[in-house]
PDB file of N, CA and C in Angstrom:
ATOM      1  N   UNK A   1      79.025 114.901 128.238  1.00  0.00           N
ATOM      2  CA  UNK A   1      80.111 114.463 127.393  1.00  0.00           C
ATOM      3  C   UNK A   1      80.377 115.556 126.356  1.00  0.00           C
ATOM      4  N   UNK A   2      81.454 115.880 126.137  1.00  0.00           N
ATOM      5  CA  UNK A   2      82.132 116.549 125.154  1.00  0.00           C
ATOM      6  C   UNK A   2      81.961 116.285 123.898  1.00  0.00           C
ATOM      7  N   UNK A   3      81.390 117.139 122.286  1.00  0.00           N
ATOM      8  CA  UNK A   3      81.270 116.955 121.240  1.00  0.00           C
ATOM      9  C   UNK A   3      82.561 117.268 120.619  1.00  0.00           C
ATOM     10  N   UNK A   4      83.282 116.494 119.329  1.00  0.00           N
ATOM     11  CA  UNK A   4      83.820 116.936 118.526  1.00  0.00           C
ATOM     12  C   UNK A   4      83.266 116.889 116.873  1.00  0.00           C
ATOM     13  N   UNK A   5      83.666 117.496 115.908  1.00  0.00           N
ATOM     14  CA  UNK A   5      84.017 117.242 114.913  1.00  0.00           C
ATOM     15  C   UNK A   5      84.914 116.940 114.305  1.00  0.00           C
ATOM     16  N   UNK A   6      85.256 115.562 113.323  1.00  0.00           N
ATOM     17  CA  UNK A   6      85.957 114.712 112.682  1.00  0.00           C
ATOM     18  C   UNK A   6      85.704 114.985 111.238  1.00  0.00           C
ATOM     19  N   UNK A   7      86.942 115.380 110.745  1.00  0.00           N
ATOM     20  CA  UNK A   7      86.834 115.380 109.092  1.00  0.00           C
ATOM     21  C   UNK A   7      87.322 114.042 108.551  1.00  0.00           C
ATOM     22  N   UNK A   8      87.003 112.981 107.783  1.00  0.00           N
ATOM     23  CA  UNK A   8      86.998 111.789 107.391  1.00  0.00           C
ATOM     24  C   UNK A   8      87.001 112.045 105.917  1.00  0.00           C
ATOM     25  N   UNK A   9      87.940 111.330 104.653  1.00  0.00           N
ATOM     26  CA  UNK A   9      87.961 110.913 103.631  1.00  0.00           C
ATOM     27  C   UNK A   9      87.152 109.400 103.386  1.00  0.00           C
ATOM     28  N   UNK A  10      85.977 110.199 101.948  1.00  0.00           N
ATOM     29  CA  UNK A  10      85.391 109.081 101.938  1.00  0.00           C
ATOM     30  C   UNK A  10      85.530 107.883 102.603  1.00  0.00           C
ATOM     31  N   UNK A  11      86.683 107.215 101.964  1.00  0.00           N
ATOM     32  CA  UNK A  11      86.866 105.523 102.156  1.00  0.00           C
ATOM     33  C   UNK A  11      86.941 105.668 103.422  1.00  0.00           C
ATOM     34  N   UNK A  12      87.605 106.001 104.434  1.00  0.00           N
ATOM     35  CA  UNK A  12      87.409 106.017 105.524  1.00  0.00           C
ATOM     36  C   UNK A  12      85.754 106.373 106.256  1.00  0.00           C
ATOM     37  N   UNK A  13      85.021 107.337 105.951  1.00  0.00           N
ATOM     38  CA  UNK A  13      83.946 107.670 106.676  1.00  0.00           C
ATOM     39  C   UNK A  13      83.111 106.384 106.196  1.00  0.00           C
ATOM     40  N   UNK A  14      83.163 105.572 104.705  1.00  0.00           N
ATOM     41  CA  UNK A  14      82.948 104.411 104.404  1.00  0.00           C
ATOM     42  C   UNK A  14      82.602 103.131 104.991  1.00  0.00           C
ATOM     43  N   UNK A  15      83.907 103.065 105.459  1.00  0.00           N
ATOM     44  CA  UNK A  15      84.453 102.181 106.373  1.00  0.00           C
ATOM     45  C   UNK A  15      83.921 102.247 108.231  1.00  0.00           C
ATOM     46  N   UNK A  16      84.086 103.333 108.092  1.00  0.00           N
ATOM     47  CA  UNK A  16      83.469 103.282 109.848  1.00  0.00           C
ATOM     48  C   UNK A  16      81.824 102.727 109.625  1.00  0.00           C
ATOM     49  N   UNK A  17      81.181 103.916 108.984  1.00  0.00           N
ATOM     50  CA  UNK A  17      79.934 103.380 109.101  1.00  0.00           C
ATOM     51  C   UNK A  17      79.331 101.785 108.199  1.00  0.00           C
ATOM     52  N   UNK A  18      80.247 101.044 107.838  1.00  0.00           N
ATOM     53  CA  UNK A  18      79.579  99.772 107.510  1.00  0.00           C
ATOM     54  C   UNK A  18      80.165  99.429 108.729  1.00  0.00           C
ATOM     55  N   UNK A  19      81.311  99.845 109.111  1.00  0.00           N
ATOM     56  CA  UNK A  19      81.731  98.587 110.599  1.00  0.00           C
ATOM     57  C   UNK A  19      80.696  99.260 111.970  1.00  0.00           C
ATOM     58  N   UNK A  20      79.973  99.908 111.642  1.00  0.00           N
ATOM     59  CA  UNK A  20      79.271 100.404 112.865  1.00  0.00           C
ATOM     60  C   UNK A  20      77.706  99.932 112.708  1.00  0.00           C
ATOM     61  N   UNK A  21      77.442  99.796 111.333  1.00  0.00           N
ATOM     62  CA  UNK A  21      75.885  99.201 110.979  1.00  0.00           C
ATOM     63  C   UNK A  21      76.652  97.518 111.487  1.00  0.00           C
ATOM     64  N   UNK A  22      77.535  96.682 111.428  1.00  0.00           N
ATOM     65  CA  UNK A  22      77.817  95.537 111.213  1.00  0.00           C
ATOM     66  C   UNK A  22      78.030  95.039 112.815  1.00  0.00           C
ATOM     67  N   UNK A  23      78.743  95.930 113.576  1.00  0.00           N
ATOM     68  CA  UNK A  23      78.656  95.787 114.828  1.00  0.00           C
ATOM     69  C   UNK A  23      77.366  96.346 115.882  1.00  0.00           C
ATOM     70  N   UNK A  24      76.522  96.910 115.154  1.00  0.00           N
ATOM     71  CA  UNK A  24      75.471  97.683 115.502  1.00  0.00           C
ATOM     72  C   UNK A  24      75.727  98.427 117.051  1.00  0.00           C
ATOM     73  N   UNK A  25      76.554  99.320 116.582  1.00  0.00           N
ATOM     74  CA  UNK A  25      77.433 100.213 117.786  1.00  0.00           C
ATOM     75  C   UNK A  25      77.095 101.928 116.834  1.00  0.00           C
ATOM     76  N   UNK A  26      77.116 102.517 117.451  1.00  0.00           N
ATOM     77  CA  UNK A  26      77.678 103.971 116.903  1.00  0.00           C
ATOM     78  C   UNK A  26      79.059 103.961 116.164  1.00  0.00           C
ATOM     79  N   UNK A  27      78.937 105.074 115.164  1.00  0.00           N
ATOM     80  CA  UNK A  27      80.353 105.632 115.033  1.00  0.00           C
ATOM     81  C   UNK A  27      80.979 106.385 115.998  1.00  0.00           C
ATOM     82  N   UNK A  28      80.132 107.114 117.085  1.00  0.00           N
ATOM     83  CA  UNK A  28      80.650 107.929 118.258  1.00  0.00           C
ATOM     84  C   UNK A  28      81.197 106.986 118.903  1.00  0.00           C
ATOM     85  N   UNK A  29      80.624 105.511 118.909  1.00  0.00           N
ATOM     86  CA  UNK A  29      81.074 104.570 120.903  1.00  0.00           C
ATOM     87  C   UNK A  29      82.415 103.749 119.395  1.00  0.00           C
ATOM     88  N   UNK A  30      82.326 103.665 118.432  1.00  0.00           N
ATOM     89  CA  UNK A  30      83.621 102.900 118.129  1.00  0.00           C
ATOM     90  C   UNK A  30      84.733 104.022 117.611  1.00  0.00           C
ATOM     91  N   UNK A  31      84.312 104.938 117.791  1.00  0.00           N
ATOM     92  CA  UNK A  31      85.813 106.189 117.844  1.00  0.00           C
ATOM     93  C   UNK A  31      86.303 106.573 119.176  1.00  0.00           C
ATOM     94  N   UNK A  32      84.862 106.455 119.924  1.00  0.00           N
ATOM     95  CA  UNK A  32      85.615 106.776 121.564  1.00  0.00           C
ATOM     96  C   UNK A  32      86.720 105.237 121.635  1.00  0.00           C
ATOM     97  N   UNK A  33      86.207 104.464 121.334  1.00  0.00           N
ATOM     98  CA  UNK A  33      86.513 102.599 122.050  1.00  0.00           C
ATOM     99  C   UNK A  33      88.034 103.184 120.979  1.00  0.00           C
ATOM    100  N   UNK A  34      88.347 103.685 120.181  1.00  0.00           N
ATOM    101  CA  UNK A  34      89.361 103.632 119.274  1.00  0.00           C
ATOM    102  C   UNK A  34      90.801 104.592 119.967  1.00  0.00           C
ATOM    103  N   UNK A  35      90.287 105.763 120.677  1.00  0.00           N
ATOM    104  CA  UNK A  35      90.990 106.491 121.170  1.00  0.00           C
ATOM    105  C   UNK A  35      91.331 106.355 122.366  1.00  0.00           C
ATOM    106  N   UNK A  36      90.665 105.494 123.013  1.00  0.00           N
ATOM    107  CA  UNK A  36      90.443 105.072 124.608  1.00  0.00           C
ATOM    108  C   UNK A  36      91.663 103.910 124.271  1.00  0.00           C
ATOM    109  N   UNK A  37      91.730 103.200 123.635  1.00  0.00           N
ATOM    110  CA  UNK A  37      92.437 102.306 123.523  1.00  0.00           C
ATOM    111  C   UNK A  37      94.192 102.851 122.864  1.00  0.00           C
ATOM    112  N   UNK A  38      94.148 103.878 122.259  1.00  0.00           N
ATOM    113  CA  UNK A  38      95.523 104.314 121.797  1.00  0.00           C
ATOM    114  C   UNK A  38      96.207 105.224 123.293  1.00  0.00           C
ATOM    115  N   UNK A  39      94.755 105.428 123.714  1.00  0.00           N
ATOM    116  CA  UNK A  39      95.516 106.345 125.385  1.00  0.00           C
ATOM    117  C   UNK A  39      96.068 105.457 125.971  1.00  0.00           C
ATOM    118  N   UNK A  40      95.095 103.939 126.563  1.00  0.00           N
ATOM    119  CA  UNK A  40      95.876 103.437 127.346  1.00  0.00           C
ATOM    120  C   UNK A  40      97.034 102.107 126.566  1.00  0.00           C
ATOM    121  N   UNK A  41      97.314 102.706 125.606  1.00  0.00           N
ATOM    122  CA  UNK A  41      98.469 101.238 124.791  1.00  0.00           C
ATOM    123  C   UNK A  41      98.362 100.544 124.638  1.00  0.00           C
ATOM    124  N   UNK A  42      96.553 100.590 124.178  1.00  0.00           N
ATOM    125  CA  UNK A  42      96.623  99.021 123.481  1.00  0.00           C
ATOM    126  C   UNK A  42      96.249  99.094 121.782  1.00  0.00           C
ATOM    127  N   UNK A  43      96.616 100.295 121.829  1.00  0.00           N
ATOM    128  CA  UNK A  43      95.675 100.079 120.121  1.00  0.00           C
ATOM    129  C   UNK A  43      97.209 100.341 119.261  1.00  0.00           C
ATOM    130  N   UNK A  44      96.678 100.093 117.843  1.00  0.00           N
ATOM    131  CA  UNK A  44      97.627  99.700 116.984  1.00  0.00           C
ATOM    132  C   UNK A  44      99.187  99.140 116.758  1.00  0.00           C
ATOM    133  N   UNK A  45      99.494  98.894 115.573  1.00  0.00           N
ATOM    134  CA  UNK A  45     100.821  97.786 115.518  1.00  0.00           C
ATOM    135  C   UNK A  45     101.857  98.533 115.338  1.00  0.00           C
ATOM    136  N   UNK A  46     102.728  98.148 115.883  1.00  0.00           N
ATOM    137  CA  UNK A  46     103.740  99.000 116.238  1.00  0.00           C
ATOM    138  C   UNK A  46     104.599  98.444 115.209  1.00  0.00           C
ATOM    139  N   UNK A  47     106.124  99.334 114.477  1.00  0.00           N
ATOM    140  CA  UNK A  47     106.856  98.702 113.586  1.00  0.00           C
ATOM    141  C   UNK A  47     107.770  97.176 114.063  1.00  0.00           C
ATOM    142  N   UNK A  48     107.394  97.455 115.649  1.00  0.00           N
ATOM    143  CA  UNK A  48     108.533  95.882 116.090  1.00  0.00           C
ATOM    144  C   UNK A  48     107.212  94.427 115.783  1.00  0.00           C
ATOM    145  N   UNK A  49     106.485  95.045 116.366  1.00  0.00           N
ATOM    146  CA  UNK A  49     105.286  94.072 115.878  1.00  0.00           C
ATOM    147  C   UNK A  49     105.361  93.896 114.608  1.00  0.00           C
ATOM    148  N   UNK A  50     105.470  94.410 113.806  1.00  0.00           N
ATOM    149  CA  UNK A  50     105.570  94.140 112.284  1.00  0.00           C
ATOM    150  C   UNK A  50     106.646  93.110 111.459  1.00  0.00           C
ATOM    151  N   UNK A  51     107.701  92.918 112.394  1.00  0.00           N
ATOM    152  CA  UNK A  51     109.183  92.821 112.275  1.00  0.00           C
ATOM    153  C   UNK A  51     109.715  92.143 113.023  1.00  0.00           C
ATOM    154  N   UNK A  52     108.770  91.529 113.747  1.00  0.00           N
ATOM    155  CA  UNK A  52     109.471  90.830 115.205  1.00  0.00           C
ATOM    156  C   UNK A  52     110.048  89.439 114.704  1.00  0.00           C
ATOM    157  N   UNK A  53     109.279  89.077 113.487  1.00  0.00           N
ATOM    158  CA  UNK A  53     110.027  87.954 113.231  1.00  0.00           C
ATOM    159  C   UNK A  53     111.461  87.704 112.603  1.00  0.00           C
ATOM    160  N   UNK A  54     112.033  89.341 112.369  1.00  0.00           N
ATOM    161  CA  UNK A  54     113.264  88.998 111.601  1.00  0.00           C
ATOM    162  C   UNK A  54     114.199  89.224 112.871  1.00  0.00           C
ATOM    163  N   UNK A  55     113.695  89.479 114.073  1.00  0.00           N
ATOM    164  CA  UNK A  55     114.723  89.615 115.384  1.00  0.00           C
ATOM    165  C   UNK A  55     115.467  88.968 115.837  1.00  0.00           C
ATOM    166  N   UNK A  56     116.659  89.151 115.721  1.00  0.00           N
ATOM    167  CA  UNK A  56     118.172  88.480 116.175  1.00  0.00           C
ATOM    168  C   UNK A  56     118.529  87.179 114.748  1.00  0.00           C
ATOM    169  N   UNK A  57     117.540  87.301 113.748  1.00  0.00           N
ATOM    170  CA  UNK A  57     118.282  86.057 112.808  1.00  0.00           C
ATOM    171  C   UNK A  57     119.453  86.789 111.882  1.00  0.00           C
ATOM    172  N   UNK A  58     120.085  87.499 111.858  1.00  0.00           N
ATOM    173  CA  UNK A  58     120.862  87.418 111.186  1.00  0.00           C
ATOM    174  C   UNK A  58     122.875  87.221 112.032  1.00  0.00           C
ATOM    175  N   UNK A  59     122.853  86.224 111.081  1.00  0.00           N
ATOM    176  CA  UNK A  59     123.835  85.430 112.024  1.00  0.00           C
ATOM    177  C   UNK A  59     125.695  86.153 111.521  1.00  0.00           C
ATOM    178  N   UNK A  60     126.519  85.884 112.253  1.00  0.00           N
ATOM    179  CA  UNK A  60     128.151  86.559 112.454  1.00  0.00           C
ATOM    180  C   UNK A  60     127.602  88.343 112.307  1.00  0.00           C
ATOM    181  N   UNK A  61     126.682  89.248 112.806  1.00  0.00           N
ATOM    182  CA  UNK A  61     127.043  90.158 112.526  1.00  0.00           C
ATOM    183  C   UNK A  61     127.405  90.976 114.085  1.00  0.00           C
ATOM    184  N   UNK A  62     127.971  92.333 113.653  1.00  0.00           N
ATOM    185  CA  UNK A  62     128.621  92.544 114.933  1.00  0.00           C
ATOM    186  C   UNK A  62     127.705  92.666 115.814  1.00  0.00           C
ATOM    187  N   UNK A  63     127.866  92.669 117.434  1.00  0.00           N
ATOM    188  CA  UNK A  63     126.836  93.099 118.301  1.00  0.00           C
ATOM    189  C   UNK A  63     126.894  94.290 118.282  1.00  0.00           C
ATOM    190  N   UNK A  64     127.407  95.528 118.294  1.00  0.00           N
ATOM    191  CA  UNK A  64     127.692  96.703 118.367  1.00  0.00           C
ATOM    192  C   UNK A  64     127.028  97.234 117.160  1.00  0.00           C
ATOM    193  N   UNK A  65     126.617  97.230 116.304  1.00  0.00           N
ATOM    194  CA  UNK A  65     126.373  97.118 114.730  1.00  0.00           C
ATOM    195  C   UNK A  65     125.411  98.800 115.148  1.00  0.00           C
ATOM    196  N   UNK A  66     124.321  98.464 115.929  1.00  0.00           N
ATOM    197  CA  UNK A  66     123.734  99.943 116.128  1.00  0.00           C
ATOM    198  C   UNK A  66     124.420 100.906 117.032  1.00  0.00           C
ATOM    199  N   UNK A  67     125.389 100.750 117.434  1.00  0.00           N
ATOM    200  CA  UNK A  67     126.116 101.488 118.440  1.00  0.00           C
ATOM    201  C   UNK A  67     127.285 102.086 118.081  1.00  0.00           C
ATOM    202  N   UNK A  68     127.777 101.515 117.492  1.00  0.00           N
ATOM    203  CA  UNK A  68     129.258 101.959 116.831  1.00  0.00           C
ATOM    204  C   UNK A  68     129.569 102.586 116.555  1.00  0.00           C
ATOM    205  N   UNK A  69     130.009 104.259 115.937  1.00  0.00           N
ATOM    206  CA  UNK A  69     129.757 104.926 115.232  1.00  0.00           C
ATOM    207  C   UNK A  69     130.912 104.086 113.605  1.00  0.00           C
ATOM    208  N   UNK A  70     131.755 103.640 113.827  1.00  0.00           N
ATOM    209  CA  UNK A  70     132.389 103.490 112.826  1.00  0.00           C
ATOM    210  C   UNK A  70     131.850 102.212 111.687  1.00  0.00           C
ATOM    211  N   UNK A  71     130.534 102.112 112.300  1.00  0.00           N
ATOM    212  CA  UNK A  71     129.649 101.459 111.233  1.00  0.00           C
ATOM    213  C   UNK A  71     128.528 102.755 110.464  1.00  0.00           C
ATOM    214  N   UNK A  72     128.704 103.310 110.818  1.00  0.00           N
ATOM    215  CA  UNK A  72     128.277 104.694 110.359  1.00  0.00           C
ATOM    216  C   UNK A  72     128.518 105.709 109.322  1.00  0.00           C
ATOM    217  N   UNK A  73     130.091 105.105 109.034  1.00  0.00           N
ATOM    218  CA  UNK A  73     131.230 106.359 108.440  1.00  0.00           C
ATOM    219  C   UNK A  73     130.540 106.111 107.193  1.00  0.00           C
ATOM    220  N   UNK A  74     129.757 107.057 106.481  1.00  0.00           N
ATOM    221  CA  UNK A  74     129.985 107.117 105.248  1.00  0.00           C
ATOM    222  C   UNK A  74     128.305 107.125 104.819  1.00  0.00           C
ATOM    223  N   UNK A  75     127.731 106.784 105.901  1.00  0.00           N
ATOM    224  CA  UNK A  75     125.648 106.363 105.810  1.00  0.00           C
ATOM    225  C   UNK A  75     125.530 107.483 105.522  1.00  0.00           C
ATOM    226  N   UNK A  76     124.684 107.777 104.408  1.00  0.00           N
ATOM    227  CA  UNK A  76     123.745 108.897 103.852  1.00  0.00           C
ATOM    228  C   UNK A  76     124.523 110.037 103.320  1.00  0.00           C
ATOM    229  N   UNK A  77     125.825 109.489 102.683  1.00  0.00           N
ATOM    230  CA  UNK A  77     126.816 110.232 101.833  1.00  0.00           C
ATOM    231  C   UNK A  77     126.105 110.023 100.210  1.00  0.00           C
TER     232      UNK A  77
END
């Protein structure tokens, strides 16, 4: 197996190793389990996940609203 080195800020290097004494795992097998999981798409929350609950409630607005350009004229003037 392949070695790396990881530079970690305190709170973070913190944090791994109480969750690694608590799960009584390595910090090596819960950084592999961490990256293994962002390869195959299952790890972290995505902004729709975050947001999914405000999806489709807002009511009379146009359907085109992201498509349009002439809802556009004037954004970031």
């Amino acid at each position: 197996m392949k070695s790396i080195s990881v530079k970690l800020d305190p709170p973070l290097a913190r944090w791994l190793s109480n969750r690694s004494r608590d799960l009584k795992r390595t910090q090596s097998d819960l950084v592999r389990d961490a990256l293994e999981q962002q390869r195959q798409g299952k790890g972290g929350v995505t902004c729709h996940d975050l947001a999914k609950h405000l999806c489709g409630i807002m009511r009379n607005a146009p359907r085109d609203l992201s498509t349009n350009p002439k809802y556009m004229k004037g954004f970031g003037e």
